[in-house]
PDB file of N, CA and C in Angstrom:
ATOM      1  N   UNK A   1     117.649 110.055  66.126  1.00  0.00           N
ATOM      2  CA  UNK A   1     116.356 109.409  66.346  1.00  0.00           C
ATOM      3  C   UNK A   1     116.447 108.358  67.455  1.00  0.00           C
ATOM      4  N   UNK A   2     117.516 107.526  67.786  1.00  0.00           N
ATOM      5  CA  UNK A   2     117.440 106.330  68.236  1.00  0.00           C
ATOM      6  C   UNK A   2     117.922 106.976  69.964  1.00  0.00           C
ATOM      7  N   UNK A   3     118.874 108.543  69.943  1.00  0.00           N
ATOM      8  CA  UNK A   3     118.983 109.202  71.444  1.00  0.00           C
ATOM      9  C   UNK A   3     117.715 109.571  71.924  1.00  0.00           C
ATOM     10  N   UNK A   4     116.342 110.011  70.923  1.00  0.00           N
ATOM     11  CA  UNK A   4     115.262 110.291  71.628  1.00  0.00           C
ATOM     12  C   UNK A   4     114.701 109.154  71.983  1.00  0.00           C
ATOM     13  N   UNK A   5     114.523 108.095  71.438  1.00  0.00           N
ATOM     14  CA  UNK A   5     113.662 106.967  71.734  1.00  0.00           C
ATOM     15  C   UNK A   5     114.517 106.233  72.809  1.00  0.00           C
ATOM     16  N   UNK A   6     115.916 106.604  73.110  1.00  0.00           N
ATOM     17  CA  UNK A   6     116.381 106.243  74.861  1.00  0.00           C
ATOM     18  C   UNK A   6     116.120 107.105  75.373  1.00  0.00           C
ATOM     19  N   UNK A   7     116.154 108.997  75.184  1.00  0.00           N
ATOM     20  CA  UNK A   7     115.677 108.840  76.608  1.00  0.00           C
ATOM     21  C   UNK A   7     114.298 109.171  76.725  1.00  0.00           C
ATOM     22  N   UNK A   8     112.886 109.039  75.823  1.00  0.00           N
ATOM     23  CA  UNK A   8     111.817 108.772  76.170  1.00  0.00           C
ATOM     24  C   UNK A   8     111.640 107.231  76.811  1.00  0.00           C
ATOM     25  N   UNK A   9     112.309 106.158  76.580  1.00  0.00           N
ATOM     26  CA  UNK A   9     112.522 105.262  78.026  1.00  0.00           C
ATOM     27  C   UNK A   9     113.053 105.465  79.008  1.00  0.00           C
ATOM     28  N   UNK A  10     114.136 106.383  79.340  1.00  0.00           N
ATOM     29  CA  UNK A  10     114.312 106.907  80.605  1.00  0.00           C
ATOM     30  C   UNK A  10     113.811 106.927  81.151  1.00  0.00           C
ATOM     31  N   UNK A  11     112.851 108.640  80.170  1.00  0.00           N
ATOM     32  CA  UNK A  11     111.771 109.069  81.259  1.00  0.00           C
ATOM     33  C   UNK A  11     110.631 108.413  81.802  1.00  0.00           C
ATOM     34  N   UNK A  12     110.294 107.095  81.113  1.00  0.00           N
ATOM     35  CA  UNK A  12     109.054 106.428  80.917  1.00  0.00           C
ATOM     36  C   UNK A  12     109.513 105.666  82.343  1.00  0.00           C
ATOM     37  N   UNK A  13     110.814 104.715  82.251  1.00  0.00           N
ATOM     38  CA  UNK A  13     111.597 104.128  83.644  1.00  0.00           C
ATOM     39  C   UNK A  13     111.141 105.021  84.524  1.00  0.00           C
ATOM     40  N   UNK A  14     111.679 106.112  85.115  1.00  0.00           N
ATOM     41  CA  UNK A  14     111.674 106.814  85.847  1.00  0.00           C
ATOM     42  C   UNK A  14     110.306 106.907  86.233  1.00  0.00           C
ATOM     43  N   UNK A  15     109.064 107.767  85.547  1.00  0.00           N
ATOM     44  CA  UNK A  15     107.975 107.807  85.938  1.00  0.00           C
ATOM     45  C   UNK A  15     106.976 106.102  86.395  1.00  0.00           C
ATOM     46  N   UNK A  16     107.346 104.857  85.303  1.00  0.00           N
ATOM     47  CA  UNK A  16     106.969 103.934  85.913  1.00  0.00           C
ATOM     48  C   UNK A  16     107.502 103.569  87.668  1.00  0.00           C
ATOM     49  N   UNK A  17     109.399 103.937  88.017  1.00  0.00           N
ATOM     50  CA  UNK A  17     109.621 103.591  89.169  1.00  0.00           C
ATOM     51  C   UNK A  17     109.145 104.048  90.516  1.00  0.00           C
ATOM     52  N   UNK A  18     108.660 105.862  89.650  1.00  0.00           N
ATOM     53  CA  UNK A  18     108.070 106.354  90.904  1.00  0.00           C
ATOM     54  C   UNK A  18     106.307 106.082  91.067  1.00  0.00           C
ATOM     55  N   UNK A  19     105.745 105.609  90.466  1.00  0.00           N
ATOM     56  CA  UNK A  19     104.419 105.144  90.270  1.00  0.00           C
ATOM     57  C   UNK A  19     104.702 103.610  91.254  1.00  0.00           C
ATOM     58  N   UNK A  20     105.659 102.725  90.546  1.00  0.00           N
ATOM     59  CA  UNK A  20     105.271 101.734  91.230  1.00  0.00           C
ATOM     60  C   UNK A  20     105.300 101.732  92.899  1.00  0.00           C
ATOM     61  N   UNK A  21     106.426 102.286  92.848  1.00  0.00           N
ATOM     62  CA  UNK A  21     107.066 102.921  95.030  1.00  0.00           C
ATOM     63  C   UNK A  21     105.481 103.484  95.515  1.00  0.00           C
ATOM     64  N   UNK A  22     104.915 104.431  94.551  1.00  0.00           N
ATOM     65  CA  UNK A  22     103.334 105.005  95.357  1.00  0.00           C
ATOM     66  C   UNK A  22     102.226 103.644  95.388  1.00  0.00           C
ATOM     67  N   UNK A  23     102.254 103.131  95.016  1.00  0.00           N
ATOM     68  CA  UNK A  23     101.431 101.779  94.948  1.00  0.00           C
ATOM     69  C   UNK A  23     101.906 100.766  95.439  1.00  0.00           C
ATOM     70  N   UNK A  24     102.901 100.670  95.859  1.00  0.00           N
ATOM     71  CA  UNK A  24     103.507  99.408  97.097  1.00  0.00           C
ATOM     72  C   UNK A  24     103.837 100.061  98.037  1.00  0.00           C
ATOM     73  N   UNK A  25     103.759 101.581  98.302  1.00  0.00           N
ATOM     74  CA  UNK A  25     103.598 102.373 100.290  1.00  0.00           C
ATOM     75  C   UNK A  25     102.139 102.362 100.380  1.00  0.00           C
ATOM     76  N   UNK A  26     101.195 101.955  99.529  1.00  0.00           N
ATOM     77  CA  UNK A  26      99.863 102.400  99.422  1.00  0.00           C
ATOM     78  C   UNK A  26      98.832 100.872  99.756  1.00  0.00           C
ATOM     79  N   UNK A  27      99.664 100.181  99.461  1.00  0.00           N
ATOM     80  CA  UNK A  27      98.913  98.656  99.745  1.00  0.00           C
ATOM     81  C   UNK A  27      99.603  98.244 101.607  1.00  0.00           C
ATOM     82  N   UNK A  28      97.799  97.655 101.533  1.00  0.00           N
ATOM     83  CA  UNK A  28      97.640  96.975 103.044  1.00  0.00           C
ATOM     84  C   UNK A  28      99.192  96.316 103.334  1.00  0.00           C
ATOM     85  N   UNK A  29      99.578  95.826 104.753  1.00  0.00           N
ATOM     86  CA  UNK A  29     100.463  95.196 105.675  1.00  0.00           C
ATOM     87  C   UNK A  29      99.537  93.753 104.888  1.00  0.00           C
ATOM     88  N   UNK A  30     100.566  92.763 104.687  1.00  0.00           N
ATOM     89  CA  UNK A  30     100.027  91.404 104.475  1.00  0.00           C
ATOM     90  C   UNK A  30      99.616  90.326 105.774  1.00  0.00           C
ATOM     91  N   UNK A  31     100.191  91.296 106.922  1.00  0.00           N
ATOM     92  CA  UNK A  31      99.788  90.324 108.087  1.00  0.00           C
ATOM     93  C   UNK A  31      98.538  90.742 108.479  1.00  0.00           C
ATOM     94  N   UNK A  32      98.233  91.517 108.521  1.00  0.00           N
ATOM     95  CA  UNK A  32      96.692  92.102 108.876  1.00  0.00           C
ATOM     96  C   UNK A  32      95.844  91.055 107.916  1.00  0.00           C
ATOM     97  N   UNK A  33      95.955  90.328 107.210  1.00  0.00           N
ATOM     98  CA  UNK A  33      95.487  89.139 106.212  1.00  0.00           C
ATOM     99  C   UNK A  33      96.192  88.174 107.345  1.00  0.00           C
ATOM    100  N   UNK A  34      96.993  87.754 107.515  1.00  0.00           N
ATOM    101  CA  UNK A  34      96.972  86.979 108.555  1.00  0.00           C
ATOM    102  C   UNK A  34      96.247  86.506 109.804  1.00  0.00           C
ATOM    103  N   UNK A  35      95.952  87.855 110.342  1.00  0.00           N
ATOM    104  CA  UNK A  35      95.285  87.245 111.470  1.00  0.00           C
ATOM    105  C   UNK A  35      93.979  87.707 111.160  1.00  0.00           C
ATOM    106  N   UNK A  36      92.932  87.815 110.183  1.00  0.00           N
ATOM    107  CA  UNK A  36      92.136  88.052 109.890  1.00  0.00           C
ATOM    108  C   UNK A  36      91.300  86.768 109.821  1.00  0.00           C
ATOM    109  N   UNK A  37      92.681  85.551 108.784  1.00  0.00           N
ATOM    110  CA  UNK A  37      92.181  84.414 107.971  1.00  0.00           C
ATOM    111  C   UNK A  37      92.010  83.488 109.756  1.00  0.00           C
ATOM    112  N   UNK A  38      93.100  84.266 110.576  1.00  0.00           N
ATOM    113  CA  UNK A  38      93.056  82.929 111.848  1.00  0.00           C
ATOM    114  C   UNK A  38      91.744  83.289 112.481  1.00  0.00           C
ATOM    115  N   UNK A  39      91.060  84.518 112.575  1.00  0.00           N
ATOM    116  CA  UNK A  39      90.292  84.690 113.658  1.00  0.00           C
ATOM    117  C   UNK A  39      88.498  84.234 112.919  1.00  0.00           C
ATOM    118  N   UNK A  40      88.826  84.340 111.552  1.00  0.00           N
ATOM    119  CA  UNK A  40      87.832  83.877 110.518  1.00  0.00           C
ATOM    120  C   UNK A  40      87.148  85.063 109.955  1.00  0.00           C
ATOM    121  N   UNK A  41      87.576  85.588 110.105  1.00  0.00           N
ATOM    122  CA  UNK A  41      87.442  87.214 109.171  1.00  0.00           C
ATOM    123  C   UNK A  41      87.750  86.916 107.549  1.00  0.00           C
ATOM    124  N   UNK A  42      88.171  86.059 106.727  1.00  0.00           N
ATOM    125  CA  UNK A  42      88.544  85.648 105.707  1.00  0.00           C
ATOM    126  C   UNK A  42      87.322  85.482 104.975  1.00  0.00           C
ATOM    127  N   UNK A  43      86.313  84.915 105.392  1.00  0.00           N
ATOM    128  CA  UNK A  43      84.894  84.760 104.371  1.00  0.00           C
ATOM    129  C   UNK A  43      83.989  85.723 104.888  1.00  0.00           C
ATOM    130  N   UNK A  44      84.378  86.831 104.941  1.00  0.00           N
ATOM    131  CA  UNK A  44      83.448  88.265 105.541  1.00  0.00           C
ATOM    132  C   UNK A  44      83.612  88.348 103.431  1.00  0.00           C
ATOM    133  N   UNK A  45      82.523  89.346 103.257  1.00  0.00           N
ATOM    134  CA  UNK A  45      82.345  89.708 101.936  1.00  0.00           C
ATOM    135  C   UNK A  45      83.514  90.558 101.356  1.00  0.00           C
ATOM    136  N   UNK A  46      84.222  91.229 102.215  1.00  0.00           N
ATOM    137  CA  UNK A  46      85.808  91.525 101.494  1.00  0.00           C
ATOM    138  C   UNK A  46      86.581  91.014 101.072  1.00  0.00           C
ATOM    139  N   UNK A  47      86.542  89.601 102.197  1.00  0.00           N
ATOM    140  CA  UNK A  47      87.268  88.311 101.748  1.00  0.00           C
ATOM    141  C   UNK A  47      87.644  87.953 100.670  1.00  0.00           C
ATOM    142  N   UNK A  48      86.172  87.897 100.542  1.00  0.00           N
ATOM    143  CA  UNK A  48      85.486  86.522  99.486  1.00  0.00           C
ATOM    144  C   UNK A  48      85.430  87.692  97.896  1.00  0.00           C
ATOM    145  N   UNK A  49      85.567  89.128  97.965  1.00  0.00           N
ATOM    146  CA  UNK A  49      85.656  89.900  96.653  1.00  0.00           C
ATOM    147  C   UNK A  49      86.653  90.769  96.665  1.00  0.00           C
ATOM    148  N   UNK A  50      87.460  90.831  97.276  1.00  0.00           N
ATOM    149  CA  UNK A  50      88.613  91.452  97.089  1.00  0.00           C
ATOM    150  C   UNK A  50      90.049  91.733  95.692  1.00  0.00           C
ATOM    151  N   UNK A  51      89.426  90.958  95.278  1.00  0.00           N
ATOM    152  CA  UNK A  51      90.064  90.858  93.597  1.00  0.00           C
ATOM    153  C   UNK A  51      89.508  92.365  93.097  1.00  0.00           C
ATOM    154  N   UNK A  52      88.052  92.299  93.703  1.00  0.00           N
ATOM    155  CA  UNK A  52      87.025  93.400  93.110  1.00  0.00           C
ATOM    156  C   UNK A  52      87.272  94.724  94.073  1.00  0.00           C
ATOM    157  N   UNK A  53      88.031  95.000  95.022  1.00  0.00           N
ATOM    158  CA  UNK A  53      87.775  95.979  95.647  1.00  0.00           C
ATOM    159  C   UNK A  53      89.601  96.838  95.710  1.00  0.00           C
ATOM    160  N   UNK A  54      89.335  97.749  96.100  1.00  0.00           N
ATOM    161  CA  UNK A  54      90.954  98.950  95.875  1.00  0.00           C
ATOM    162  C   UNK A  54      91.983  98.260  95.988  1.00  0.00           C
ATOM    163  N   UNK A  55      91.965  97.660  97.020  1.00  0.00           N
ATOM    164  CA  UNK A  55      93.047  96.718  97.155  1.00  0.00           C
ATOM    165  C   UNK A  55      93.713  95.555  96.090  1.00  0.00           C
ATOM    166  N   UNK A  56      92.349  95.030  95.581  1.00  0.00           N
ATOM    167  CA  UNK A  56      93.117  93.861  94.337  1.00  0.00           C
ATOM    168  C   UNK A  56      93.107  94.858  93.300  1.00  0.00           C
ATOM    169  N   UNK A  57      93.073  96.276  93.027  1.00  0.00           N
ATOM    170  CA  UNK A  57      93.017  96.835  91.953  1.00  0.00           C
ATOM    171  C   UNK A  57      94.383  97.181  92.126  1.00  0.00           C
ATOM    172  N   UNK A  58      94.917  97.576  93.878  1.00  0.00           N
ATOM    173  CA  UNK A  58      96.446  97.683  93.696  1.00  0.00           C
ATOM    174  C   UNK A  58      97.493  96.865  93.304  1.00  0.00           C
ATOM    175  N   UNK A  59      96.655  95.572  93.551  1.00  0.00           N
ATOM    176  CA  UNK A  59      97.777  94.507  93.608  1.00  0.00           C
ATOM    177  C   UNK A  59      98.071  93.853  92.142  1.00  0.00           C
ATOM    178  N   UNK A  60      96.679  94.564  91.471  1.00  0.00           N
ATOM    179  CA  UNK A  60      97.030  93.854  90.036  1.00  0.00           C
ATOM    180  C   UNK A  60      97.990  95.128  89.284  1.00  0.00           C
ATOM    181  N   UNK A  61      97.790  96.579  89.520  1.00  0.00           N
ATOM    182  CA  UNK A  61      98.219  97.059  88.749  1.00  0.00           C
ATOM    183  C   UNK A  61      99.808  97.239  89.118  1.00  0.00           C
ATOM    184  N   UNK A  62     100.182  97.017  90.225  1.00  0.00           N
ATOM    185  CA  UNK A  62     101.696  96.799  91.180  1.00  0.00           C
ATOM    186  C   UNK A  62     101.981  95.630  90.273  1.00  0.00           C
ATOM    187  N   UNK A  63     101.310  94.532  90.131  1.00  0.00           N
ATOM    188  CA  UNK A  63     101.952  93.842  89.111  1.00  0.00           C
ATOM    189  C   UNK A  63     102.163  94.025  87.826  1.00  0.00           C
ATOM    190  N   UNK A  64     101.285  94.892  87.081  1.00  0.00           N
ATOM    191  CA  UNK A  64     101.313  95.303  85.492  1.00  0.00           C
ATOM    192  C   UNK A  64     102.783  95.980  85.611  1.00  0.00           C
ATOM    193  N   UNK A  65     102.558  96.701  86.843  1.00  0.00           N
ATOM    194  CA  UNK A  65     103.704  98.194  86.292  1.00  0.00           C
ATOM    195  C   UNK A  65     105.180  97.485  86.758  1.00  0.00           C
ATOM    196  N   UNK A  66     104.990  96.087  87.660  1.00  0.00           N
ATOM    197  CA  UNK A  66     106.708  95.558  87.866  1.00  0.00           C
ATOM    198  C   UNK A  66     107.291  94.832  86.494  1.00  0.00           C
ATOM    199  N   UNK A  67     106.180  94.525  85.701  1.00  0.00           N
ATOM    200  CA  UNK A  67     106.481  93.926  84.506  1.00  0.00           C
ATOM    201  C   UNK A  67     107.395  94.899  83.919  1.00  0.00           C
ATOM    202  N   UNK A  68     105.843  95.947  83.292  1.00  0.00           N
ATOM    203  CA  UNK A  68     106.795  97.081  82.415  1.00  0.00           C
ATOM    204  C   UNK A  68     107.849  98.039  83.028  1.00  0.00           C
ATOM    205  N   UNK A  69     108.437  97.509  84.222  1.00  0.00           N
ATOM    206  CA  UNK A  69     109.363  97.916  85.068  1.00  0.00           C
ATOM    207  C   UNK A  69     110.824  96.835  84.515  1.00  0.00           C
ATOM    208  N   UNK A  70     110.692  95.682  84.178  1.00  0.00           N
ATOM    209  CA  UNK A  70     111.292  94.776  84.217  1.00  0.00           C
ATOM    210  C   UNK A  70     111.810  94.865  82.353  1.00  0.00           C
ATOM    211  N   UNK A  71     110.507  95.304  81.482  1.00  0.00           N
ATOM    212  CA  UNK A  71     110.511  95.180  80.226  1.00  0.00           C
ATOM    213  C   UNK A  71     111.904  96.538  80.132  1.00  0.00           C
ATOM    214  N   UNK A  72     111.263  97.758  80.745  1.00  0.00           N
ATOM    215  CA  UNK A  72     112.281  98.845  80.513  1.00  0.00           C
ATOM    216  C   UNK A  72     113.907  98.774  80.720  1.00  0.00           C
ATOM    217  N   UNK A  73     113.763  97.576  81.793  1.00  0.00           N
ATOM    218  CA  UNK A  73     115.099  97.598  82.416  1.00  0.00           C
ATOM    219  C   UNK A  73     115.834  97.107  81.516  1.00  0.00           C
ATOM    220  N   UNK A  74     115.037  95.809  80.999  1.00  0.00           N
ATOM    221  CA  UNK A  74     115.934  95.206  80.243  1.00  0.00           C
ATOM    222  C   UNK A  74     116.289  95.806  78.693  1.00  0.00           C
ATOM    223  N   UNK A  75     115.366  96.773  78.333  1.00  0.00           N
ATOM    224  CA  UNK A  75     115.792  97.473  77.020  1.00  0.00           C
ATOM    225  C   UNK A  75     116.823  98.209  76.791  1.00  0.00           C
ATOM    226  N   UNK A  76     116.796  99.399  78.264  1.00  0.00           N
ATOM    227  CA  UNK A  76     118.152 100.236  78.426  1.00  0.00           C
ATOM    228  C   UNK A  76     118.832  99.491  79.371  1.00  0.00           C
ATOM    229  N   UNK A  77     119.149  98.214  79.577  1.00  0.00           N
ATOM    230  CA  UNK A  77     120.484  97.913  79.905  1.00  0.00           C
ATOM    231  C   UNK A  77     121.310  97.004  78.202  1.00  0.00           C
ATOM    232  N   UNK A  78     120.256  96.545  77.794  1.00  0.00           N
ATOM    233  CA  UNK A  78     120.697  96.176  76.576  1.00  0.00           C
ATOM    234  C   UNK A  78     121.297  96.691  75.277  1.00  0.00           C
ATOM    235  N   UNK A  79     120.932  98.063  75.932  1.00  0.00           N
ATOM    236  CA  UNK A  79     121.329  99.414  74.676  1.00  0.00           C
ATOM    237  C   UNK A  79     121.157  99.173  73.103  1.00  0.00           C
ATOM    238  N   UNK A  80     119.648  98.323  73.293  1.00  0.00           N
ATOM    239  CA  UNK A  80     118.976  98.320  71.676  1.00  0.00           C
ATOM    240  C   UNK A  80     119.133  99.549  71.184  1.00  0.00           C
ATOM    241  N   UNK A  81     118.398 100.703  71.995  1.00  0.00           N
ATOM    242  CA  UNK A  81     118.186 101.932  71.312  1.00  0.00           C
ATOM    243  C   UNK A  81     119.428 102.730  71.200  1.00  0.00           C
ATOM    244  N   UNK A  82     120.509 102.300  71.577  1.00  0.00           N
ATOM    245  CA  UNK A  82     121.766 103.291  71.713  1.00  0.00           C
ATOM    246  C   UNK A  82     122.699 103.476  70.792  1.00  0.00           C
TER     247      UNK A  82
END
């Protein structure tokens, strides 16, 4: 019981690592925010809602999935389930 429930975290690792890699080749260059904020492109309505638009949807869920990236790691290096 306790070899299936490692390697259904394996596989879970694995599919979270390749999910997270497609969602951090998939998010904007952060300098293009750079010279956006210098030229005053920053309070254009993307700006100002971007939490709300594809982009902060990547950036929040790039963060959900580094968590449960971080949670997995630390389970199978700890060899609870082993």
């Amino acid at each position: 019981m306790i070899q299936v429930i490692n390697a259904i975290l394996l596989i879970l690792y694995i599919i979270d690592s390749v999910v997270l890699t497609i969602l951090i080749l998939m998010q904007e260059g952060k300098q293009a925010g750079l010279t956006g904020a210098i030229s005053g492109a920053a309070e254009t309505y993307w700006g100002k809602n971007k939490g709300r638009s594809m982009e902060g949807g990547l950036v929040r869920a790039t963060k959900i999935l580094a968590v449960i990236f971080i949670v997995f790691s630390l389970l199978l290096n700890f060899k609870i389930f082993s």
